[in-house]
C-alpha atoms as a PDB file:
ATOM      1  CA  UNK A   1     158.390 123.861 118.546  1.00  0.00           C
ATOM      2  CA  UNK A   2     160.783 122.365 121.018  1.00  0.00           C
ATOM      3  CA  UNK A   3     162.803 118.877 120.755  1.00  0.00           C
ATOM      4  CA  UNK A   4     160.602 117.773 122.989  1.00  0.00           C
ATOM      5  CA  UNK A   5     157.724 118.146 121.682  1.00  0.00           C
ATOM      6  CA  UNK A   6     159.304 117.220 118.122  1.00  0.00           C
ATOM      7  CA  UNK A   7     159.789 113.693 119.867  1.00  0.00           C
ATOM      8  CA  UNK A   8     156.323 113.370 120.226  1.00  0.00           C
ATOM      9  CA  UNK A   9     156.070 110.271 117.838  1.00  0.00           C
ATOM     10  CA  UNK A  10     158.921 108.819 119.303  1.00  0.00           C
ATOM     11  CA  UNK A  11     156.951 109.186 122.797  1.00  0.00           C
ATOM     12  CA  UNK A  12     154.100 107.532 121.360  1.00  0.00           C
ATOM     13  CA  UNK A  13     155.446 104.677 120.366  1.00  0.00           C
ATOM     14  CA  UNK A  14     157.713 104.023 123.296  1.00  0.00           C
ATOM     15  CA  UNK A  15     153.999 104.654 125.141  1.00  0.00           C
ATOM     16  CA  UNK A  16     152.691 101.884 122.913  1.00  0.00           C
ATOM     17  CA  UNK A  17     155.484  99.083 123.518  1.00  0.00           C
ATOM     18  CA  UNK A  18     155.308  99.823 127.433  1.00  0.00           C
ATOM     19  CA  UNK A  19     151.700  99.412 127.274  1.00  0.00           C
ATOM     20  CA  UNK A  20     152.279  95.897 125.323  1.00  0.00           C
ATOM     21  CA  UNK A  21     154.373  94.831 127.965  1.00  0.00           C
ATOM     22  CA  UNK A  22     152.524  95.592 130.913  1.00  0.00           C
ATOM     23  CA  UNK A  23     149.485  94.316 129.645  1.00  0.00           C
ATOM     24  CA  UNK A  24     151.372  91.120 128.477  1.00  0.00           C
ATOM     25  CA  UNK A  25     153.396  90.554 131.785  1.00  0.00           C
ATOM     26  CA  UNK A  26     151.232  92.247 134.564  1.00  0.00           C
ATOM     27  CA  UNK A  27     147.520  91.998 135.679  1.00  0.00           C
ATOM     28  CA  UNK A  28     147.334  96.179 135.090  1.00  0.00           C
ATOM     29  CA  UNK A  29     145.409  95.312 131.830  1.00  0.00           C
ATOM     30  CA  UNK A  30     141.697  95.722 133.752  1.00  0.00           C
ATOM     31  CA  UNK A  31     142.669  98.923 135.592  1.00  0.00           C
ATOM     32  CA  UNK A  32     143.813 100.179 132.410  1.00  0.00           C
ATOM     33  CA  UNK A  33     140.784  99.792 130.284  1.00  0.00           C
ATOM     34  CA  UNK A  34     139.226 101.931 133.293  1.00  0.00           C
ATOM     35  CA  UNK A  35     141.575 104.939 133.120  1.00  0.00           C
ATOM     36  CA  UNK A  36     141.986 105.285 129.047  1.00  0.00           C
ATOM     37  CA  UNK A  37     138.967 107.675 128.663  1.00  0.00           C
ATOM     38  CA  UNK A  38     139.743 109.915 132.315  1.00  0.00           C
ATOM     39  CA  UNK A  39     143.501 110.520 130.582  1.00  0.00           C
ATOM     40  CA  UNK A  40     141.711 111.162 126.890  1.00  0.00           C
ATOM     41  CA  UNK A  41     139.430 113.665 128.823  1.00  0.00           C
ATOM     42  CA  UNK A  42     142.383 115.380 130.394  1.00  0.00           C
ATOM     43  CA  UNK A  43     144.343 115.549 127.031  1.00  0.00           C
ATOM     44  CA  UNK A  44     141.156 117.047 125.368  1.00  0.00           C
ATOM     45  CA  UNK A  45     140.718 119.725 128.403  1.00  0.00           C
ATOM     46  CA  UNK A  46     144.674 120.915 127.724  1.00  0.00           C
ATOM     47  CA  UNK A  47     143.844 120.701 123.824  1.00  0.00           C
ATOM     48  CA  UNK A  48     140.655 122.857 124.190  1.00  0.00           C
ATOM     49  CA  UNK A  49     142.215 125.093 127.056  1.00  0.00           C
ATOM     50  CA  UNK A  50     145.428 126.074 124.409  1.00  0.00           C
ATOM     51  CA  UNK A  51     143.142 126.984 121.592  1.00  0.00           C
ATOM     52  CA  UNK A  52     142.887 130.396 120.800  1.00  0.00           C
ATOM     53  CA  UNK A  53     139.085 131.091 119.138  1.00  0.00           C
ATOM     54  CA  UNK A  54     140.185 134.477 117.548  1.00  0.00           C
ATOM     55  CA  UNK A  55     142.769 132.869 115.796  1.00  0.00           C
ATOM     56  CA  UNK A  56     141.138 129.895 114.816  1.00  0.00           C
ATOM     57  CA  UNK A  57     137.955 131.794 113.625  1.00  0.00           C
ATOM     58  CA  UNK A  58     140.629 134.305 111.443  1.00  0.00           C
ATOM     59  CA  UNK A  59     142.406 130.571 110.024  1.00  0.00           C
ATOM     60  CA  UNK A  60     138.837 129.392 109.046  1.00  0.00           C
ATOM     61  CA  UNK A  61     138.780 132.487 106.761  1.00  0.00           C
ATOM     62  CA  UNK A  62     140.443 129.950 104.130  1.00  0.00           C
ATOM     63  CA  UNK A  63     137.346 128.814 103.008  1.00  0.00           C
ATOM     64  CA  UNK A  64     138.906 126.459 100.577  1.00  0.00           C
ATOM     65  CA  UNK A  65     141.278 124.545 103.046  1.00  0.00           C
ATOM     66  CA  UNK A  66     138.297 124.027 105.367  1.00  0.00           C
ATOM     67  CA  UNK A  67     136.106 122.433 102.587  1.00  0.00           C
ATOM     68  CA  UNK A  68     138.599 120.277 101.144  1.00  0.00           C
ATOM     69  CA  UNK A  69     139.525 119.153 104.196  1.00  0.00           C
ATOM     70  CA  UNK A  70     135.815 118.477 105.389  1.00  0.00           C
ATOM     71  CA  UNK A  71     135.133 116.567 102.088  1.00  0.00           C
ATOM     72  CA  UNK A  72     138.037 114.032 102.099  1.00  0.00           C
ATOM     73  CA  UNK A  73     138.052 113.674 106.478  1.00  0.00           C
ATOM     74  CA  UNK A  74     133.862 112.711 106.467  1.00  0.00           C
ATOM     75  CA  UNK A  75     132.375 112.182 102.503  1.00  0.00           C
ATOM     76  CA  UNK A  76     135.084 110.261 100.695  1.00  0.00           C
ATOM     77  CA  UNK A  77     136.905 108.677 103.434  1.00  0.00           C
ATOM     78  CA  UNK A  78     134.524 106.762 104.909  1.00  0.00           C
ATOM     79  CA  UNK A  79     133.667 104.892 101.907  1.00  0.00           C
ATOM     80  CA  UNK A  80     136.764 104.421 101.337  1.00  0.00           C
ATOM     81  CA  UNK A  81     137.181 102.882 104.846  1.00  0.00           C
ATOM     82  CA  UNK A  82     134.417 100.625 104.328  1.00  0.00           C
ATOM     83  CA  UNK A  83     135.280  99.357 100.499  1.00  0.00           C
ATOM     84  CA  UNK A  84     138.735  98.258 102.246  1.00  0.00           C
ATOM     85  CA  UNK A  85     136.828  96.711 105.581  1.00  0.00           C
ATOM     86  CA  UNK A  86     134.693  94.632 103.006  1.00  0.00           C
ATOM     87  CA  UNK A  87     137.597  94.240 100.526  1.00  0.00           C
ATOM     88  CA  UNK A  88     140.200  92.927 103.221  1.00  0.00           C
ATOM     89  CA  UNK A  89     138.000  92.041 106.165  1.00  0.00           C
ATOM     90  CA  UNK A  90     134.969  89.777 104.285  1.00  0.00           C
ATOM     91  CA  UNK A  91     135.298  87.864 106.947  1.00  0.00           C
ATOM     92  CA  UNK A  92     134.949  89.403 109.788  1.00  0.00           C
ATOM     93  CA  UNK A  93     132.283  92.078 110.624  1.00  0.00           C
ATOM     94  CA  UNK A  94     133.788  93.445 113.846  1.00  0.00           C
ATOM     95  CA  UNK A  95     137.199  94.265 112.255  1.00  0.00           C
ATOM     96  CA  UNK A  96     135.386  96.084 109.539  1.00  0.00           C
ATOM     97  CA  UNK A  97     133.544  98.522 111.918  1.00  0.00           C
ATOM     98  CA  UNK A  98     137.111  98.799 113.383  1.00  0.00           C
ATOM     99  CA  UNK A  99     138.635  99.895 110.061  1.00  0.00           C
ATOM    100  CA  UNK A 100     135.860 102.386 109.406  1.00  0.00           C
ATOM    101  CA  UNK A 101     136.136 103.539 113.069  1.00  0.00           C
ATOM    102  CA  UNK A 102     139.791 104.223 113.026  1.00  0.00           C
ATOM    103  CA  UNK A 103     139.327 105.786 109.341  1.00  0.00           C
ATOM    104  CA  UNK A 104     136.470 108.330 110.161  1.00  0.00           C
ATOM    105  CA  UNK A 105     138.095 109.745 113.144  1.00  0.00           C
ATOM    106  CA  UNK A 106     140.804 112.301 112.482  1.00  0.00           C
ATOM    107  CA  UNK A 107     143.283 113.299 114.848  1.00  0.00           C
ATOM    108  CA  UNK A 108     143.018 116.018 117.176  1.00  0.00           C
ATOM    109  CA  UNK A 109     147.059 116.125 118.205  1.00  0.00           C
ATOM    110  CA  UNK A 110     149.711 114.289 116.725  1.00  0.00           C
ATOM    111  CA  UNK A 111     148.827 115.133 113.457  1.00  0.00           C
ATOM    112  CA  UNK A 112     149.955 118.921 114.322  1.00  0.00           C
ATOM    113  CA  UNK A 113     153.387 117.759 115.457  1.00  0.00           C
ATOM    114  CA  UNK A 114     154.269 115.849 112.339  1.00  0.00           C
ATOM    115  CA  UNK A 115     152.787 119.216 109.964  1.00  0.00           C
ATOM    116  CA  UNK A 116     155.688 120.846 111.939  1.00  0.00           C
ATOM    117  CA  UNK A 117     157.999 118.582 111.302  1.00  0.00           C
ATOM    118  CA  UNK A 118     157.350 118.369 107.369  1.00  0.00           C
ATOM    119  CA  UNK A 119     157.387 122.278 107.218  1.00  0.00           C
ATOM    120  CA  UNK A 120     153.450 122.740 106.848  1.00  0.00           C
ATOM    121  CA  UNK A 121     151.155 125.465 108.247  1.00  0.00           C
ATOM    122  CA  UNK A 122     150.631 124.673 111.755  1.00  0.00           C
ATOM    123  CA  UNK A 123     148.250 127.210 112.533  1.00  0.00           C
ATOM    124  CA  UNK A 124     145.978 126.446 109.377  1.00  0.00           C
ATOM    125  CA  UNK A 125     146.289 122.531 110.065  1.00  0.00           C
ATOM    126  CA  UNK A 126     144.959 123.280 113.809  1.00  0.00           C
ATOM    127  CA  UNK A 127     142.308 125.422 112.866  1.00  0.00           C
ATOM    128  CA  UNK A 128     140.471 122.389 111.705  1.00  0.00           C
ATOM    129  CA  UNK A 129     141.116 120.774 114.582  1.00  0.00           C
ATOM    130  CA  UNK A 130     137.540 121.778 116.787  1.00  0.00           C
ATOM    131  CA  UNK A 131     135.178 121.157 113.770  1.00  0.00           C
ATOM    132  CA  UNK A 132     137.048 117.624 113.072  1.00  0.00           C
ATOM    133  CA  UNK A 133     135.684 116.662 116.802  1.00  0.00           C
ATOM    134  CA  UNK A 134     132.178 117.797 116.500  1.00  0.00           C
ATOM    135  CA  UNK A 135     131.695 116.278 113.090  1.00  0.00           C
ATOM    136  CA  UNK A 136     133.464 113.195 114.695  1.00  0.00           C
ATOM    137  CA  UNK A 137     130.639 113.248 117.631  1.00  0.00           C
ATOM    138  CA  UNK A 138     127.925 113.778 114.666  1.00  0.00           C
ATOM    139  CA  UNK A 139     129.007 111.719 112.240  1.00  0.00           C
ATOM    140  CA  UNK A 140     130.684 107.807 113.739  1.00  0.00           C
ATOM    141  CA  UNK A 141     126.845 106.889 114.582  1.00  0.00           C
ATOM    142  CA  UNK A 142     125.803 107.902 111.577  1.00  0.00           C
ATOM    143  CA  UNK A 143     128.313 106.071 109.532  1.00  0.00           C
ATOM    144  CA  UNK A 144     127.549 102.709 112.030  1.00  0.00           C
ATOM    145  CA  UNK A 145     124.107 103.093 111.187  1.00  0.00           C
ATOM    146  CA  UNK A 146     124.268 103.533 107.281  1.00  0.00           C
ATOM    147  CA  UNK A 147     127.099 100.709 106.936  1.00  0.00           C
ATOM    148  CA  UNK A 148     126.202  97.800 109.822  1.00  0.00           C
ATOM    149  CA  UNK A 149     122.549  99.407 110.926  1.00  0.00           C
ATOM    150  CA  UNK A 150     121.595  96.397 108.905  1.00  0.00           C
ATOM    151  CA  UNK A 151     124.170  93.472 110.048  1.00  0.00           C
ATOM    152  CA  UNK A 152     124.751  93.896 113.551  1.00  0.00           C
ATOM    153  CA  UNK A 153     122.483  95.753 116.523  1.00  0.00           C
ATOM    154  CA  UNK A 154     124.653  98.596 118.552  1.00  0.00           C
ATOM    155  CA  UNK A 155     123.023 101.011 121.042  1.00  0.00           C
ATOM    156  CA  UNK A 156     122.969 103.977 119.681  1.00  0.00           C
ATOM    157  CA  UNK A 157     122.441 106.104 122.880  1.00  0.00           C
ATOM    158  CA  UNK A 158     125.464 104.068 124.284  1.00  0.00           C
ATOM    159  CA  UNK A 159     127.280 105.550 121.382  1.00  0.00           C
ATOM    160  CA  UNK A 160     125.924 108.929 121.681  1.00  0.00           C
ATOM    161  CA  UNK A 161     126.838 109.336 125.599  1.00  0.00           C
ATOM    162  CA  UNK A 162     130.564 107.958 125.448  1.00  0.00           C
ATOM    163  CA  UNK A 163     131.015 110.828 122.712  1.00  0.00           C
ATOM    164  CA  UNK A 164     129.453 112.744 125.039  1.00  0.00           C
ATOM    165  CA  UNK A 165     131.611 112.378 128.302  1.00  0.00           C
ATOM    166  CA  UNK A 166     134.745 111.714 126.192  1.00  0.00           C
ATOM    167  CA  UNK A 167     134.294 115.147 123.958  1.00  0.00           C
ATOM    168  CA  UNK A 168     131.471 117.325 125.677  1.00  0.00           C
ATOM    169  CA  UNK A 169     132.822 117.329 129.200  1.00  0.00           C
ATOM    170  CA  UNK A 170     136.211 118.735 128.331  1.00  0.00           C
ATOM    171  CA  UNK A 171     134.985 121.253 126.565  1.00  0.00           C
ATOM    172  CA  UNK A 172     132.951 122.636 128.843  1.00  0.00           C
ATOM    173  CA  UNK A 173     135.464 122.329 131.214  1.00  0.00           C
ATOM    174  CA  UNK A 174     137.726 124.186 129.614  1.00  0.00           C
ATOM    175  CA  UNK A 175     135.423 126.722 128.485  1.00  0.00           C
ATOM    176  CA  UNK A 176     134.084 127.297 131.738  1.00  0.00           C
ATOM    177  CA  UNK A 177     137.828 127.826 132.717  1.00  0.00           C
ATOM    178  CA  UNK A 178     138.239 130.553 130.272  1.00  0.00           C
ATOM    179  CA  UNK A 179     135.505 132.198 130.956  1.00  0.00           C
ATOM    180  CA  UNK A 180     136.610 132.008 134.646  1.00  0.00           C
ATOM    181  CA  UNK A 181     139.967 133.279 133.461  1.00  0.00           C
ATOM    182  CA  UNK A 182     137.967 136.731 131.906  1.00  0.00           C
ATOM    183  CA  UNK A 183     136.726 137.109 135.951  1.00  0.00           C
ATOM    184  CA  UNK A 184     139.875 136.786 138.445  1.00  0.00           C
ATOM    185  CA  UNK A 185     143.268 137.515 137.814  1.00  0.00           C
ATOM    186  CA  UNK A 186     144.148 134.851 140.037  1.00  0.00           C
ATOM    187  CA  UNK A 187     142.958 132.199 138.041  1.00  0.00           C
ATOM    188  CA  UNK A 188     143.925 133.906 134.752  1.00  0.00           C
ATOM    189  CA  UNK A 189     147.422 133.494 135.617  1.00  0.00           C
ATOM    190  CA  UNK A 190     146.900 129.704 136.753  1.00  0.00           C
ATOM    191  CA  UNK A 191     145.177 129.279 133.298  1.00  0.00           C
ATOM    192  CA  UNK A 192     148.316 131.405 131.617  1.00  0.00           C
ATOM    193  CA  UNK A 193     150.898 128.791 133.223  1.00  0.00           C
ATOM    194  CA  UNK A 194     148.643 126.024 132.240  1.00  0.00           C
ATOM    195  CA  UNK A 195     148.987 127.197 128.743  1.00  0.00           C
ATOM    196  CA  UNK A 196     152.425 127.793 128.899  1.00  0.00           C
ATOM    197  CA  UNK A 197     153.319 124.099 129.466  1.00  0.00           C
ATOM    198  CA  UNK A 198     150.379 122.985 127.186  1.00  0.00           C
ATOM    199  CA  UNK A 199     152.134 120.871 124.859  1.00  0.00           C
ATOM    200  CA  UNK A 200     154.262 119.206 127.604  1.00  0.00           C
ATOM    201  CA  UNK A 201     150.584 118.132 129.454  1.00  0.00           C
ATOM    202  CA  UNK A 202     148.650 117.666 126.639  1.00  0.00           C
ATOM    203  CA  UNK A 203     151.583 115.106 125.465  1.00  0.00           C
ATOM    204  CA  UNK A 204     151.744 113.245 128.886  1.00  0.00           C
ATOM    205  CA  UNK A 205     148.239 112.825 128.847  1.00  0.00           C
ATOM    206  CA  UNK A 206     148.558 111.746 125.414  1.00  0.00           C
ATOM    207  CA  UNK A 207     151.209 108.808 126.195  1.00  0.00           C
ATOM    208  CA  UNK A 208     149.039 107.967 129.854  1.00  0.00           C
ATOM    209  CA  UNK A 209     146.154 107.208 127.502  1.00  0.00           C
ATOM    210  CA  UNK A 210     148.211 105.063 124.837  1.00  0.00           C
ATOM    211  CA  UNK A 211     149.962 103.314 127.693  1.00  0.00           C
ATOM    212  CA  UNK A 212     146.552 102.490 128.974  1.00  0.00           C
ATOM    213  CA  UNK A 213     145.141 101.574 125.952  1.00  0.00           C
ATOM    214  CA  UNK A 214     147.889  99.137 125.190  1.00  0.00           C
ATOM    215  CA  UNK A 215     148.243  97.521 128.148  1.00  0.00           C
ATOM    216  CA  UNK A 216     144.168  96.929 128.044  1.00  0.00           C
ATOM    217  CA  UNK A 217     144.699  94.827 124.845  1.00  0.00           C
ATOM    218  CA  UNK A 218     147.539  93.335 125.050  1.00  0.00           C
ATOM    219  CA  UNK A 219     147.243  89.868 125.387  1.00  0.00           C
ATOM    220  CA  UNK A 220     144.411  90.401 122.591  1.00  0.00           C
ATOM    221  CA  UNK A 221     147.507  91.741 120.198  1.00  0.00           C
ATOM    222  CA  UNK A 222     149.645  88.623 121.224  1.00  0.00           C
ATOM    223  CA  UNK A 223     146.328  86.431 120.743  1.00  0.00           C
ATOM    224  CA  UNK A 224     146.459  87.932 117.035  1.00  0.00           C
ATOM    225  CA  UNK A 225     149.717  87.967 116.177  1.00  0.00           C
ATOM    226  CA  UNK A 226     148.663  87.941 112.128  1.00  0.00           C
ATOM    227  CA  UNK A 227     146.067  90.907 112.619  1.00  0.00           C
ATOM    228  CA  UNK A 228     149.084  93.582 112.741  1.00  0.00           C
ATOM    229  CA  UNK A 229     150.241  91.660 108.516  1.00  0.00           C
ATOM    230  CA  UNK A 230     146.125  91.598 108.176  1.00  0.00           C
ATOM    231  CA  UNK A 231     145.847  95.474 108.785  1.00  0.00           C
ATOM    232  CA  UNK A 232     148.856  96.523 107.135  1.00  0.00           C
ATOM    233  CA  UNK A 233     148.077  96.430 103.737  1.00  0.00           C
ATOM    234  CA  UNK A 234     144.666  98.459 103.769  1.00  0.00           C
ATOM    235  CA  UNK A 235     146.324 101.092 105.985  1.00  0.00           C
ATOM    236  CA  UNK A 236     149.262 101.050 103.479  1.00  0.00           C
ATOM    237  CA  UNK A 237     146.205 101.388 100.670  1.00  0.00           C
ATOM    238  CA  UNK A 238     144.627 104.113 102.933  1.00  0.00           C
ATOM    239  CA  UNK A 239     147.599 106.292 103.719  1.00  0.00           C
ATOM    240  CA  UNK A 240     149.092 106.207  99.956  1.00  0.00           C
ATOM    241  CA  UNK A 241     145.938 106.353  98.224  1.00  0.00           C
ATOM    242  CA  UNK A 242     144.777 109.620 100.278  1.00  0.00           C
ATOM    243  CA  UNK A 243     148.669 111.304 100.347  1.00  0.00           C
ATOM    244  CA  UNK A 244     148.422 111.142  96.272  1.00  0.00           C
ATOM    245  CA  UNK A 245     144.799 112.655  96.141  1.00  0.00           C
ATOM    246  CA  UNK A 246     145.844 115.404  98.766  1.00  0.00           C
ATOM    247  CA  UNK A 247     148.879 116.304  96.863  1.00  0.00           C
ATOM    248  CA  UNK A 248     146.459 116.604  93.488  1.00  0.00           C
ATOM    249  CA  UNK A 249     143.478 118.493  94.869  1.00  0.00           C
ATOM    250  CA  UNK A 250     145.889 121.017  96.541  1.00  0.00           C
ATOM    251  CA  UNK A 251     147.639 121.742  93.390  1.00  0.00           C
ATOM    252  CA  UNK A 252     144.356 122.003  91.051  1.00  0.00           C
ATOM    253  CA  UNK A 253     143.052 124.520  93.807  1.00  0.00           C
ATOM    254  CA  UNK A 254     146.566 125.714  93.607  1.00  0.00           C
ATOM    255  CA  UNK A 255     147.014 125.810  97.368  1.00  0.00           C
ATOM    256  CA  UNK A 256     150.248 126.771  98.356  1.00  0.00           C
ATOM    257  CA  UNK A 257     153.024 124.240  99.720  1.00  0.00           C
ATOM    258  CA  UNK A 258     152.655 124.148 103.371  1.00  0.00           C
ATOM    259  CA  UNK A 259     149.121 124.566 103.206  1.00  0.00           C
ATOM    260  CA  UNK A 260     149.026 120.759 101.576  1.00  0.00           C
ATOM    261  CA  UNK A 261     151.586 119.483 103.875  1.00  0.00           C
ATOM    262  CA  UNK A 262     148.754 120.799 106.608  1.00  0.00           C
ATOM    263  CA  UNK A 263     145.782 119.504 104.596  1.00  0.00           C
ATOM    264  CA  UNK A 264     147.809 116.026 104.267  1.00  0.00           C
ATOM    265  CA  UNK A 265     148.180 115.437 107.782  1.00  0.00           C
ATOM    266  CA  UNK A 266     144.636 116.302 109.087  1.00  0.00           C
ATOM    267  CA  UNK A 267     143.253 113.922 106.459  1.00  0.00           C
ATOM    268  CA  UNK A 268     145.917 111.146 107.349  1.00  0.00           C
ATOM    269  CA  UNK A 269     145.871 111.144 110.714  1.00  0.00           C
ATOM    270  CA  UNK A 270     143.611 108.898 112.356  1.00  0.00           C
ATOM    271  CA  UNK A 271     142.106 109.587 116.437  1.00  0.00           C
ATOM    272  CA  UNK A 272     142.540 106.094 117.531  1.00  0.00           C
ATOM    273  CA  UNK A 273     142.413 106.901 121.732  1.00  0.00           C
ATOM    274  CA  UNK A 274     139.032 108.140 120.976  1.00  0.00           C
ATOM    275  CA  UNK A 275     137.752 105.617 118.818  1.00  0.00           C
ATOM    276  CA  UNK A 276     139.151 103.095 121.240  1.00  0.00           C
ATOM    277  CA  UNK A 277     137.506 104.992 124.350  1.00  0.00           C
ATOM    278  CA  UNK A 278     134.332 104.727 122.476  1.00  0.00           C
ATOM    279  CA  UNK A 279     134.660 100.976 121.374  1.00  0.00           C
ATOM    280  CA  UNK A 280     135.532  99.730 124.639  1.00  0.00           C
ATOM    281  CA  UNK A 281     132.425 101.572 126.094  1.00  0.00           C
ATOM    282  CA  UNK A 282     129.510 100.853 123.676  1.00  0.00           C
ATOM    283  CA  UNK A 283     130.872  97.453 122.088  1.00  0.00           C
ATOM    284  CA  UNK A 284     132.261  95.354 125.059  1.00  0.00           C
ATOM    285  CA  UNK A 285     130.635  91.818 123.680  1.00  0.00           C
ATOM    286  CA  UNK A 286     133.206  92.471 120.444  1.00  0.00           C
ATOM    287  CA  UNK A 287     136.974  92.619 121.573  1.00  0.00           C
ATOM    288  CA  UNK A 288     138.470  92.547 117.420  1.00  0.00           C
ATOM    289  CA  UNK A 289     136.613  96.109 117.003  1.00  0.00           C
ATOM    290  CA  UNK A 290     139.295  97.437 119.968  1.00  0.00           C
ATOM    291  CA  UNK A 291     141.500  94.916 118.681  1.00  0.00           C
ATOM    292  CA  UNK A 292     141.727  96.649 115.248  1.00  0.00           C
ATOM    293  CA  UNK A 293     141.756 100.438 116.787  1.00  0.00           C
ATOM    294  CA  UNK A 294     145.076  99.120 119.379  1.00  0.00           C
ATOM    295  CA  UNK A 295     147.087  97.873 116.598  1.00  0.00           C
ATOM    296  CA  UNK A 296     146.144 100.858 113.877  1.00  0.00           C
ATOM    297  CA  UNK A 297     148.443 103.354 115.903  1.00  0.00           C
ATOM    298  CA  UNK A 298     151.425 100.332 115.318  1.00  0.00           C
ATOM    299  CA  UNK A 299     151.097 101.082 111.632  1.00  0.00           C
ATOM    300  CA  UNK A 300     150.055 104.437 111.518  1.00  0.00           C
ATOM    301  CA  UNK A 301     153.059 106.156 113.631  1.00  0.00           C
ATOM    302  CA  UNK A 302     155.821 104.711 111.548  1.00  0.00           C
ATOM    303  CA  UNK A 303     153.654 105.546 108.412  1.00  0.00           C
ATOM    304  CA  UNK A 304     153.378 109.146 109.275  1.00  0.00           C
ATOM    305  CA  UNK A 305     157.020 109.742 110.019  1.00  0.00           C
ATOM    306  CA  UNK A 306     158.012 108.269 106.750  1.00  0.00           C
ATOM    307  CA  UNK A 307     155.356 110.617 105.241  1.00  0.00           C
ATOM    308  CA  UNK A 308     156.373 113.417 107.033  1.00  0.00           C
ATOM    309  CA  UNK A 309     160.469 112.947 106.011  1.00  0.00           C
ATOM    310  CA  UNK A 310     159.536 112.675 102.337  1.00  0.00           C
ATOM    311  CA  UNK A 311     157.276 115.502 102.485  1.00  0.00           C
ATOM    312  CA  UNK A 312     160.167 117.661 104.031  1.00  0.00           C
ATOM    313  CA  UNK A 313     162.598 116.602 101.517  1.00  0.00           C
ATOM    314  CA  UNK A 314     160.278 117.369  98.775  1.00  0.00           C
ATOM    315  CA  UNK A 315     159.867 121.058 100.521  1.00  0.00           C
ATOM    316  CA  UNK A 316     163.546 121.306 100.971  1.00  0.00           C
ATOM    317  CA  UNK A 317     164.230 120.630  97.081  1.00  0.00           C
ATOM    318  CA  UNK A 318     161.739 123.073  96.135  1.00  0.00           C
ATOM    319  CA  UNK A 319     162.931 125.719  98.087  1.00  0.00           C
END
């Protein structure tokens, strides 16, 4: 993995703090709201275009990663999520469906970059990656339903189509690509170079989206300026709490080293350009739920790269 790509995080936030101050100090903030799901689509196509199904179908072989993994990302963590919404956020309903939203999500691309960087198994951490989004697309109305079905009315169908353009379109976009590919040579070698420079687009795409995002709440985040202190203790709670249960499970299955750095990340990691793509689409009446999901990504970067330099120090003392 390049340096460039290795700055990823470092992109990110940059992304983030440009978005804040466009949104803050330009009008951009309602044409950005408009292009955060087109850019999410595009970074989905390049993540589903670079994924190779033979090898992800021979990484699934590990049975055990793929069920631990399942178990913490959509049984326990959810509950967890919504303990800490009720817990910290009492008060408010929206920022609890926030919480949970950010929480049940995990991510489908930075999370592989900082595996990388702690010295974890890539290639085992990504092959989780295309069951994480279709359990996402199951699974968030489900959880909305068995948590709020009862406090606040949502439109289910609303729900159910933004996962649908956000998630189902890329995918068949870039499966209809590939099987294109099979057909011409032509396009196979338009789909090779594509490939070849998928981390740099997918990353782009990536930062376009978080820009976006940003700049569509920022005067929201300046509006709040105690929400970031509000949100940083149950992420804190959220991000130590599951790093010490990963680290335990993989050493009672006895999985080996980088396999746990890989099984840390994907259950750490939270999609919040998704969640936020969603939010802003089938809850427009309550602002605090994208609120929430905008300033997450504030916390959760910095979080993960302190994670991520521990967790290479501990595999560098080891070795």
């Amino acid at each position: 993995m390049n340096t460039f790509i290795k700055c990823q995080p470092l992109f990110i936030i940059l992304s983030a703090l440009m978005g804040l101050g466009l949104g803050y100090y330009t009008s951009i903030g309602h044409l950005a709201v408009t292009l955060i799901e087109p850019f999410l689509m595009m970074l989905l196509f390049f993540v589903f275009l670079s994924i190779d199904n033979r090898k992800l179908a021979a990484a699934f072989k590990n049975k055990k990663f793929a069920i631990t993994a399942t178990a913490i990302n959509f049984l326990w963590t959810p509950i967890f999520a919504y303990a800490l919404g009720l817990v910290f956020f009492h008060q408010s309903l929206a920022l609890q469906m926030g919480l949970l939203m950010l929480m049940v999500t995990p991510c489908t691309d930075w999370y592989i970059v900082f595996t990388s960087i702690s010295g974890g198994n890539v290639a085992l951490g990504a092959s989780i990656l295309p069951f994480n989004l279709l359990l996402q697309i199951l699974l968030l109305p489900v959880y909305l339903i068995i948590f709020f079905g009862n406090s606040v009315h949502f439109d289910i169908l609303s729900i159910l189509f933004s996962m649908i353009v956000v998630l189902i379109i890329p995918f068949a976009l870039s499966f209809g690509t590939k099987a294109a590919a099979k057909k011409s040579s032509a396009i196979n070698r338009c789909v090779n170079v594509l490939k070849s420079w998928g981390d740099h687009e997918q990353l782009l795409f990536l930062c376009l989206a978080i820009i976006c995002m940003f700049a569509s709440e920022s005067k929201q985040v300046f509006g709040h300026p105690l929400l970031f202190l509000q949100m940083l203790l149950p992420l804190i709670i959220f991000f130590a709490i599951n790093l010490l249960l990963v680290r335990f499970i993989g050493k009672k299955e006895r999985l080996p080293s980088a396999d746990i750095t890989a099984l840390n990340f994907t259950t750490l990691a939270r999609n919040s350009p998704l969640s936020l793509a969603i939010a802003v689409a089938a809850f427009p009446d309550m602002p605090l739920i994208s609120l929430a999901l905008v300033i997450g990504p504030l916390i959760e970067l910095p979080a993960l790269g302190i994670i991520s330099s521990i967790l290479k120090k501990a595999a560098s003392s080891q070795a």
